[in-house]
PDB file of N, CA and C in Angstrom:
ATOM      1  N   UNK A   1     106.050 125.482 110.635  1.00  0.00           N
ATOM      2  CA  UNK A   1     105.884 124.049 110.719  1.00  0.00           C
ATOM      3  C   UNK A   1     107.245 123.442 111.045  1.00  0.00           C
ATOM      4  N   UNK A   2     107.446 122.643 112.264  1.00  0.00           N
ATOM      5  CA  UNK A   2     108.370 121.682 112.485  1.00  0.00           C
ATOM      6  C   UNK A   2     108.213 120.205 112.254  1.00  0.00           C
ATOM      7  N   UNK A   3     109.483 119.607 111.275  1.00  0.00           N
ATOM      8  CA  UNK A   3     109.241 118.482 110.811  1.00  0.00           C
ATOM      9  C   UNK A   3     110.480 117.597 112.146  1.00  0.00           C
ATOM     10  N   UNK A   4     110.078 116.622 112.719  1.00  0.00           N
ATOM     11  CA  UNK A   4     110.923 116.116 113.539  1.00  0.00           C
ATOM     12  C   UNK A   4     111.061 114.466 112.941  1.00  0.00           C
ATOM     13  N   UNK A   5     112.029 114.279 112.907  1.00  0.00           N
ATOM     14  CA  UNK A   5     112.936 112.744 111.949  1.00  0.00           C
ATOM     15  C   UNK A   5     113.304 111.835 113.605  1.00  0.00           C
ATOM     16  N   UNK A   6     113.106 110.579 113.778  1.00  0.00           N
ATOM     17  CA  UNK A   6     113.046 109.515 114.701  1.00  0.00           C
ATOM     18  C   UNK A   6     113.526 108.785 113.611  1.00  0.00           C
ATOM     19  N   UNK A   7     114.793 108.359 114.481  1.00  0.00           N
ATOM     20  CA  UNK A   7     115.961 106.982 114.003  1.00  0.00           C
ATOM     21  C   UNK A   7     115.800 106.106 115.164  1.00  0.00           C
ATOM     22  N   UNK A   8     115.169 105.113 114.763  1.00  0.00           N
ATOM     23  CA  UNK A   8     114.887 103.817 115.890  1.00  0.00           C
ATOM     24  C   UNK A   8     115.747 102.972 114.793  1.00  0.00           C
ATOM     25  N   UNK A   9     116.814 102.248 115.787  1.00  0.00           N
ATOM     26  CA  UNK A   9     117.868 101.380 115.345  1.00  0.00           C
ATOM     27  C   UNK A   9     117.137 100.329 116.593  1.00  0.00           C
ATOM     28  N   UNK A  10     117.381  98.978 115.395  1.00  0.00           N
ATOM     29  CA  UNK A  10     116.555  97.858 115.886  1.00  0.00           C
ATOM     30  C   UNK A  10     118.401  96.765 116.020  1.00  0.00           C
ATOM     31  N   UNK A  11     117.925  96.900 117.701  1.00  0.00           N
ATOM     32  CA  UNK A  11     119.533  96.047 118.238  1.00  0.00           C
ATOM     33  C   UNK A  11     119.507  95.033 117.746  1.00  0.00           C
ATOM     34  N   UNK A  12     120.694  94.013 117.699  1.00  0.00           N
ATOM     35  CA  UNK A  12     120.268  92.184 116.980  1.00  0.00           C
ATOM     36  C   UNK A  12     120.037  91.788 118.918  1.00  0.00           C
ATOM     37  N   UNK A  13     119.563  90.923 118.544  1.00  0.00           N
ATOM     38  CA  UNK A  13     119.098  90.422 119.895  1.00  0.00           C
ATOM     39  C   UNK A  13     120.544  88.415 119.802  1.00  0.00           C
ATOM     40  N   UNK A  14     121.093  88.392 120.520  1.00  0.00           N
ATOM     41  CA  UNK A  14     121.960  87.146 120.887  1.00  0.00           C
ATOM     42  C   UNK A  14     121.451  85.872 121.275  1.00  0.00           C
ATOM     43  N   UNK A  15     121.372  84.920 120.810  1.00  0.00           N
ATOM     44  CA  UNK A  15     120.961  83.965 121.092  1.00  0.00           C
ATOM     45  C   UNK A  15     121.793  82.251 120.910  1.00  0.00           C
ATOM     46  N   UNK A  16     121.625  81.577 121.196  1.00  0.00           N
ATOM     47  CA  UNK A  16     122.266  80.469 121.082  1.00  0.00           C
ATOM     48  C   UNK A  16     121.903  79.220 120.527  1.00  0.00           C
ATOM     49  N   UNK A  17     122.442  78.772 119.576  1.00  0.00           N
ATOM     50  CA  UNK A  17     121.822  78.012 118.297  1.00  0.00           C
ATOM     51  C   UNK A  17     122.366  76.635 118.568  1.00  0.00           C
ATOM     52  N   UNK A  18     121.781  75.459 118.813  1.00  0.00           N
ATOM     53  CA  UNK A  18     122.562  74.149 118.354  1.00  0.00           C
ATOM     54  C   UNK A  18     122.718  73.101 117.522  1.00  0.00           C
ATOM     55  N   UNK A  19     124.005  73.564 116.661  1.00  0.00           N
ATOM     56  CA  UNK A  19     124.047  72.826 115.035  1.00  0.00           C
ATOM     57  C   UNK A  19     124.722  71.795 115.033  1.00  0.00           C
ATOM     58  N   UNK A  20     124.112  70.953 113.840  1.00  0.00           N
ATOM     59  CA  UNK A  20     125.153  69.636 113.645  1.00  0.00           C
ATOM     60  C   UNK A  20     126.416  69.606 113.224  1.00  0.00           C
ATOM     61  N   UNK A  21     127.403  68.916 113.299  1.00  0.00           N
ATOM     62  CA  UNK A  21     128.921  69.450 112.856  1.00  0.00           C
ATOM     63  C   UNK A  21     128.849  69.507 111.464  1.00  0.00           C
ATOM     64  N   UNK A  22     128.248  68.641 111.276  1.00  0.00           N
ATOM     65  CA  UNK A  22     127.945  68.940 109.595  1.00  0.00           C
ATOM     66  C   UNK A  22     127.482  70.302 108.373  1.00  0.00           C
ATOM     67  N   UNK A  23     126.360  70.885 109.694  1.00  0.00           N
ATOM     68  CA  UNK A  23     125.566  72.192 109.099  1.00  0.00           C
ATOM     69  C   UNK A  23     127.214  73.288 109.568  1.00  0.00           C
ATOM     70  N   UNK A  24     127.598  73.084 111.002  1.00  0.00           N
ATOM     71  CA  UNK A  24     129.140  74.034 111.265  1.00  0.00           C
ATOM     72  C   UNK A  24     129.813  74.271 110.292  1.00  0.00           C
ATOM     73  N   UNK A  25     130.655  72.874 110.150  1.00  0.00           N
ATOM     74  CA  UNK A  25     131.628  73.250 108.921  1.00  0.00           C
ATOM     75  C   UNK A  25     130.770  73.657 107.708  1.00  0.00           C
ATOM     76  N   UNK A  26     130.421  73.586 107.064  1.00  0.00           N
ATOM     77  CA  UNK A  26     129.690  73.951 105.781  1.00  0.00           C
ATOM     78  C   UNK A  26     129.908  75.395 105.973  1.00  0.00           C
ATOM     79  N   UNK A  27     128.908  76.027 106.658  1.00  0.00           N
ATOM     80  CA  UNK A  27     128.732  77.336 107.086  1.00  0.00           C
ATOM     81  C   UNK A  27     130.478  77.679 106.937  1.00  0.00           C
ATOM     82  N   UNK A  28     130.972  77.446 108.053  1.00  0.00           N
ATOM     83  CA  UNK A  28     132.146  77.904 108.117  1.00  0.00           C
ATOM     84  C   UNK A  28     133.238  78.313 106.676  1.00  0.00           C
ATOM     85  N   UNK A  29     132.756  77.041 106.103  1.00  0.00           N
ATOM     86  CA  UNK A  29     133.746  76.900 104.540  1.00  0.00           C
ATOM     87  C   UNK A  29     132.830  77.736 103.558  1.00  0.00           C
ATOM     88  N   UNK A  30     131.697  78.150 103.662  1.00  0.00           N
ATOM     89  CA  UNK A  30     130.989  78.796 102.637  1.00  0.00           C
ATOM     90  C   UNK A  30     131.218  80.137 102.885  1.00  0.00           C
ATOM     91  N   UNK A  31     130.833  80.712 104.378  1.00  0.00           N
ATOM     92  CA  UNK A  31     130.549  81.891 104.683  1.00  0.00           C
ATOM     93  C   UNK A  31     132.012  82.607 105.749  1.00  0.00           C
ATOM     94  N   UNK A  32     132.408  81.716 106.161  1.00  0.00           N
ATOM     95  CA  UNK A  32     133.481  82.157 107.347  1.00  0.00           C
ATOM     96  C   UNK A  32     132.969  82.290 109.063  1.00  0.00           C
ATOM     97  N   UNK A  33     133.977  82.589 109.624  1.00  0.00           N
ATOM     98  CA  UNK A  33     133.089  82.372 111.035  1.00  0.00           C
ATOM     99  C   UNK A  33     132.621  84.031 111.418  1.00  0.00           C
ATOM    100  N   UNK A  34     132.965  84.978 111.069  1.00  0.00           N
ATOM    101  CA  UNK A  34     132.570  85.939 111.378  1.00  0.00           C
ATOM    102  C   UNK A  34     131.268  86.683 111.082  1.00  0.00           C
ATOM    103  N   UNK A  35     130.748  85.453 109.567  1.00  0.00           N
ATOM    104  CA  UNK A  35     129.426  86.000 108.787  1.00  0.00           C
ATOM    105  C   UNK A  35     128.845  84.869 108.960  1.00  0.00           C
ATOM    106  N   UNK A  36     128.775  84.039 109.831  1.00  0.00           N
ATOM    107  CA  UNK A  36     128.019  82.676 110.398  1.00  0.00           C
ATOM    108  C   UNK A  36     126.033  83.470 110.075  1.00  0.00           C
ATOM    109  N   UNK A  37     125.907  84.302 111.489  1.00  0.00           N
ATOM    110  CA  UNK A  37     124.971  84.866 112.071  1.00  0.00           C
ATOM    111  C   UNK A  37     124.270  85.292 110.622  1.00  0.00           C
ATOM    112  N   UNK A  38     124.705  85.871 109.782  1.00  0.00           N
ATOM    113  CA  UNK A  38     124.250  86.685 108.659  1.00  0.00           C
ATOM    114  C   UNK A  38     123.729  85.624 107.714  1.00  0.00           C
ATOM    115  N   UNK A  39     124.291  84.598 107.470  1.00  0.00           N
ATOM    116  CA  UNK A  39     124.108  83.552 106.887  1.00  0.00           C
ATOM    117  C   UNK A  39     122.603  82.674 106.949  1.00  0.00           C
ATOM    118  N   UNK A  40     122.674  82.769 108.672  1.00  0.00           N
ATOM    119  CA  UNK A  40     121.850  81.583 109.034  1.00  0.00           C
ATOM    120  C   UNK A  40     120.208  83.015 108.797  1.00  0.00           C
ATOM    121  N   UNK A  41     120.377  84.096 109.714  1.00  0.00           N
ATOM    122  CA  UNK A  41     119.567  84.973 109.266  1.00  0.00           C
ATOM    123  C   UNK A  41     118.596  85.350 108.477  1.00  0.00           C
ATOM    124  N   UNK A  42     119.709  85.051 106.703  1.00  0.00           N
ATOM    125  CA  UNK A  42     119.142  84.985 105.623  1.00  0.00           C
ATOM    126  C   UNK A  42     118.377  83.891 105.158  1.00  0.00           C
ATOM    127  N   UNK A  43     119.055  82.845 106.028  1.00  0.00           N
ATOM    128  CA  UNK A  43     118.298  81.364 105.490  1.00  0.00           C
ATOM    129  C   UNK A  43     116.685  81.196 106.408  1.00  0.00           C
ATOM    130  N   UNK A  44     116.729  81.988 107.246  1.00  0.00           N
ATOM    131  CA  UNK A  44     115.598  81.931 108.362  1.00  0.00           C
ATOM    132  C   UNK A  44     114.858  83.111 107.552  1.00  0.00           C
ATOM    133  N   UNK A  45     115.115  84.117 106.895  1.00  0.00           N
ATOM    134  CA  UNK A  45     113.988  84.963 106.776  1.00  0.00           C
ATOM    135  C   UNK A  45     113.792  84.213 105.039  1.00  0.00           C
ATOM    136  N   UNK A  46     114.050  84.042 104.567  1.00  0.00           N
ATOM    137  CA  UNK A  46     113.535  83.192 103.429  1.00  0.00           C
ATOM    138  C   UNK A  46     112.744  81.979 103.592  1.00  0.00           C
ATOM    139  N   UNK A  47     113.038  81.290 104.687  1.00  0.00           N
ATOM    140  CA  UNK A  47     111.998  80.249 104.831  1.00  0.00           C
ATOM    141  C   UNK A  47     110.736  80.474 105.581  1.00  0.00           C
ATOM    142  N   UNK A  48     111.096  81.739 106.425  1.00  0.00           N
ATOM    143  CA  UNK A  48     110.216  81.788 107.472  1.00  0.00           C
ATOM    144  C   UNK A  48     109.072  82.979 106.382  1.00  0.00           C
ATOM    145  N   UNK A  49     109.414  83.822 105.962  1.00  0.00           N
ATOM    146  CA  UNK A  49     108.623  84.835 105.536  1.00  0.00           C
ATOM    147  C   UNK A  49     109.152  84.565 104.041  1.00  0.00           C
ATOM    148  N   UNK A  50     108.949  83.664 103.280  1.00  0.00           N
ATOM    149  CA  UNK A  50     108.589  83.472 102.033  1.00  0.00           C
ATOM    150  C   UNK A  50     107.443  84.442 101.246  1.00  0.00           C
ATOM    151  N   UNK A  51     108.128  84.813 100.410  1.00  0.00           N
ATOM    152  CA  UNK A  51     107.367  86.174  99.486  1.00  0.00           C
ATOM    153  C   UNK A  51     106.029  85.258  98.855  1.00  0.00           C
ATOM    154  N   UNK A  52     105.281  86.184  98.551  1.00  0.00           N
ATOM    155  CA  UNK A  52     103.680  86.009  98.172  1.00  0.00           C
ATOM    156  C   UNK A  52     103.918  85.873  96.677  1.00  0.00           C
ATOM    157  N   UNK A  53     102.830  85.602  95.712  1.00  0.00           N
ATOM    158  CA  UNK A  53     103.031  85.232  94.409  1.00  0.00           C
ATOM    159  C   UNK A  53     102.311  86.188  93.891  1.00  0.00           C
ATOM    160  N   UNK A  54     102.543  87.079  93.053  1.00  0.00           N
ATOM    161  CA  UNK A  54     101.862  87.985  92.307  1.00  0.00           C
ATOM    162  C   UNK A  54     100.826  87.142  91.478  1.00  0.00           C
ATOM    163  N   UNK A  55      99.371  88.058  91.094  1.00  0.00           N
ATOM    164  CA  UNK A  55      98.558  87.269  90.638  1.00  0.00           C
ATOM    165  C   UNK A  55      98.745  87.911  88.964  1.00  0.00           C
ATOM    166  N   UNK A  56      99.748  89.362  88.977  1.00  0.00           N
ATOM    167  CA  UNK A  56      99.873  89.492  87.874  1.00  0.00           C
ATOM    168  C   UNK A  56     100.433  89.034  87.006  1.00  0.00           C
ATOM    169  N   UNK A  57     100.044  88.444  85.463  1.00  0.00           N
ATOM    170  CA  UNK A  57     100.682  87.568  84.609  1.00  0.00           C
ATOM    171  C   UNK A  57     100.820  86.276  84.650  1.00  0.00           C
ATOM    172  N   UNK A  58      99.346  85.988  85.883  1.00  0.00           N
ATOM    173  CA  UNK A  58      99.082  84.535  85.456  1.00  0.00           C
ATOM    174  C   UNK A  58      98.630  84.040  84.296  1.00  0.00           C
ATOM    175  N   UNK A  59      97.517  84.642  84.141  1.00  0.00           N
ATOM    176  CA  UNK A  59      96.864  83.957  82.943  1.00  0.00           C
ATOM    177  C   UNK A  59      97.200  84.970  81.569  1.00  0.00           C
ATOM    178  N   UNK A  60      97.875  84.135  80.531  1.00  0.00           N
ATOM    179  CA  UNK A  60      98.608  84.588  79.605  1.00  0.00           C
ATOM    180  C   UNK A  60      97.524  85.439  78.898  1.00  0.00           C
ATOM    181  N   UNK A  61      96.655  84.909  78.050  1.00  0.00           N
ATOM    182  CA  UNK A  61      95.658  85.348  77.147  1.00  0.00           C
ATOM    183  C   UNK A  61      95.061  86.340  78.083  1.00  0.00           C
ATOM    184  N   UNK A  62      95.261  86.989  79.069  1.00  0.00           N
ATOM    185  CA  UNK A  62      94.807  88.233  79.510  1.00  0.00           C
ATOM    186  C   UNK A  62      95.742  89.400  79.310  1.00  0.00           C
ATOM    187  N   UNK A  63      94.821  90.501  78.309  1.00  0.00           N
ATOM    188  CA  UNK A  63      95.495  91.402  77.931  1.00  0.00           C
ATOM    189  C   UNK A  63      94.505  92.706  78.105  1.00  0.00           C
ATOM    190  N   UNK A  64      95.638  93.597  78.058  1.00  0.00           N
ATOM    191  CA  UNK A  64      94.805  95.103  78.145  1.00  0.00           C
ATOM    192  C   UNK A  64      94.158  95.587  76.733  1.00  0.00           C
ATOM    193  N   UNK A  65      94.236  94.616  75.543  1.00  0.00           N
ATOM    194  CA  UNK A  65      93.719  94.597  74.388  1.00  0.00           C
ATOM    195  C   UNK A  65      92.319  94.534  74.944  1.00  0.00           C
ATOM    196  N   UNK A  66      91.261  96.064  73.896  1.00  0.00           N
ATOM    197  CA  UNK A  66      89.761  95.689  73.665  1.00  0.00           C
ATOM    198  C   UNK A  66      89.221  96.044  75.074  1.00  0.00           C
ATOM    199  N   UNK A  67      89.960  96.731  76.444  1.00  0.00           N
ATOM    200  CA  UNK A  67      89.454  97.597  76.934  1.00  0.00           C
ATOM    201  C   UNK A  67      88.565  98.731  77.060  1.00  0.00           C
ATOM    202  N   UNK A  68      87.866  98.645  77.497  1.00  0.00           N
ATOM    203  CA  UNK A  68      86.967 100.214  77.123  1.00  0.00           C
ATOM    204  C   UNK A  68      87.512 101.298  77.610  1.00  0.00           C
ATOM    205  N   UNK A  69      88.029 102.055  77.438  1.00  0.00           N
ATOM    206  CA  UNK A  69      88.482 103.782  77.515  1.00  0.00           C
ATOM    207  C   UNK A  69      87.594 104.089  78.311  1.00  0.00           C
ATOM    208  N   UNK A  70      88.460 104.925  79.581  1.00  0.00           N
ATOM    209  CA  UNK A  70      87.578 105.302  80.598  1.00  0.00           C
ATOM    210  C   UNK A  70      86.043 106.713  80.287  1.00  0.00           C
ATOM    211  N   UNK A  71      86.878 107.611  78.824  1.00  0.00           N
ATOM    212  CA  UNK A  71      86.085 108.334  78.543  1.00  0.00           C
ATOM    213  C   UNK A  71      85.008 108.119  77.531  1.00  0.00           C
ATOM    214  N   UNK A  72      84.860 107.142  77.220  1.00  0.00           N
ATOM    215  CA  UNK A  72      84.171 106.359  76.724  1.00  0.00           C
ATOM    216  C   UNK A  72      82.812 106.024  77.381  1.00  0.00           C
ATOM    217  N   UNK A  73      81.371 106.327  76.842  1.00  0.00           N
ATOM    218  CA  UNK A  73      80.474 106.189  77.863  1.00  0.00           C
ATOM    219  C   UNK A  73      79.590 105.011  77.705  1.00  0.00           C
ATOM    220  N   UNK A  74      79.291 104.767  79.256  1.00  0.00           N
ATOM    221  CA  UNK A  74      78.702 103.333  79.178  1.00  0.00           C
ATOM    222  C   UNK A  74      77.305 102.833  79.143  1.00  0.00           C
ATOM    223  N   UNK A  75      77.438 101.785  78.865  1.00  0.00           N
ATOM    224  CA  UNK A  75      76.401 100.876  78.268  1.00  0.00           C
ATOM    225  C   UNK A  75      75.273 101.184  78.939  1.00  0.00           C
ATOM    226  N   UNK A  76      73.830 101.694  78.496  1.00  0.00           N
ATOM    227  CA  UNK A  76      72.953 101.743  79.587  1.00  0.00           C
ATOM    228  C   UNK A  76      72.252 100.549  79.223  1.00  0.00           C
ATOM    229  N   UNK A  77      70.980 100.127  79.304  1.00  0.00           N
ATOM    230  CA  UNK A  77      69.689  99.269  78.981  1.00  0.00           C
ATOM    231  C   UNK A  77      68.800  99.727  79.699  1.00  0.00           C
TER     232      UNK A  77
END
């Protein structure tokens, strides 16, 4: 048996952004000019692909208390 490993490196793609001088400097004084790109990146994949809400541990008074045991046999009628 041959196992064969594929490294696909995903290029950044360049593009050209136009900011207010206001959003510039900020960036600049927070992050520097060399980590601009990384910055704005992070702020785009957080807004854009905002994480989902787990449905686990919504409702408090739900507990694994008073479960029935799977080997436990069930109810006929």
């Amino acid at each position: 048996m041959y196992v064969i490993h594929f490294t696909v490196k995903v290029l950044p793609v360049k593009t050209t952004i136009i900011l207010e001088d206001e959003i510039y400097e900020y960036l600049i004084k927070k992050f520097g000019r060399r980590k601009i790109s990384k910055a704005v990146n992070e702020v785009l994949i957080r807004g854009l692909f905002k994480p989902t809400k787990s449905m686990f541990g919504v409702d408090s008074w739900l507990t694994t208390e008073g479960l029935r045991d799977e080997e436990e046999l069930h109810e006929t009628s």
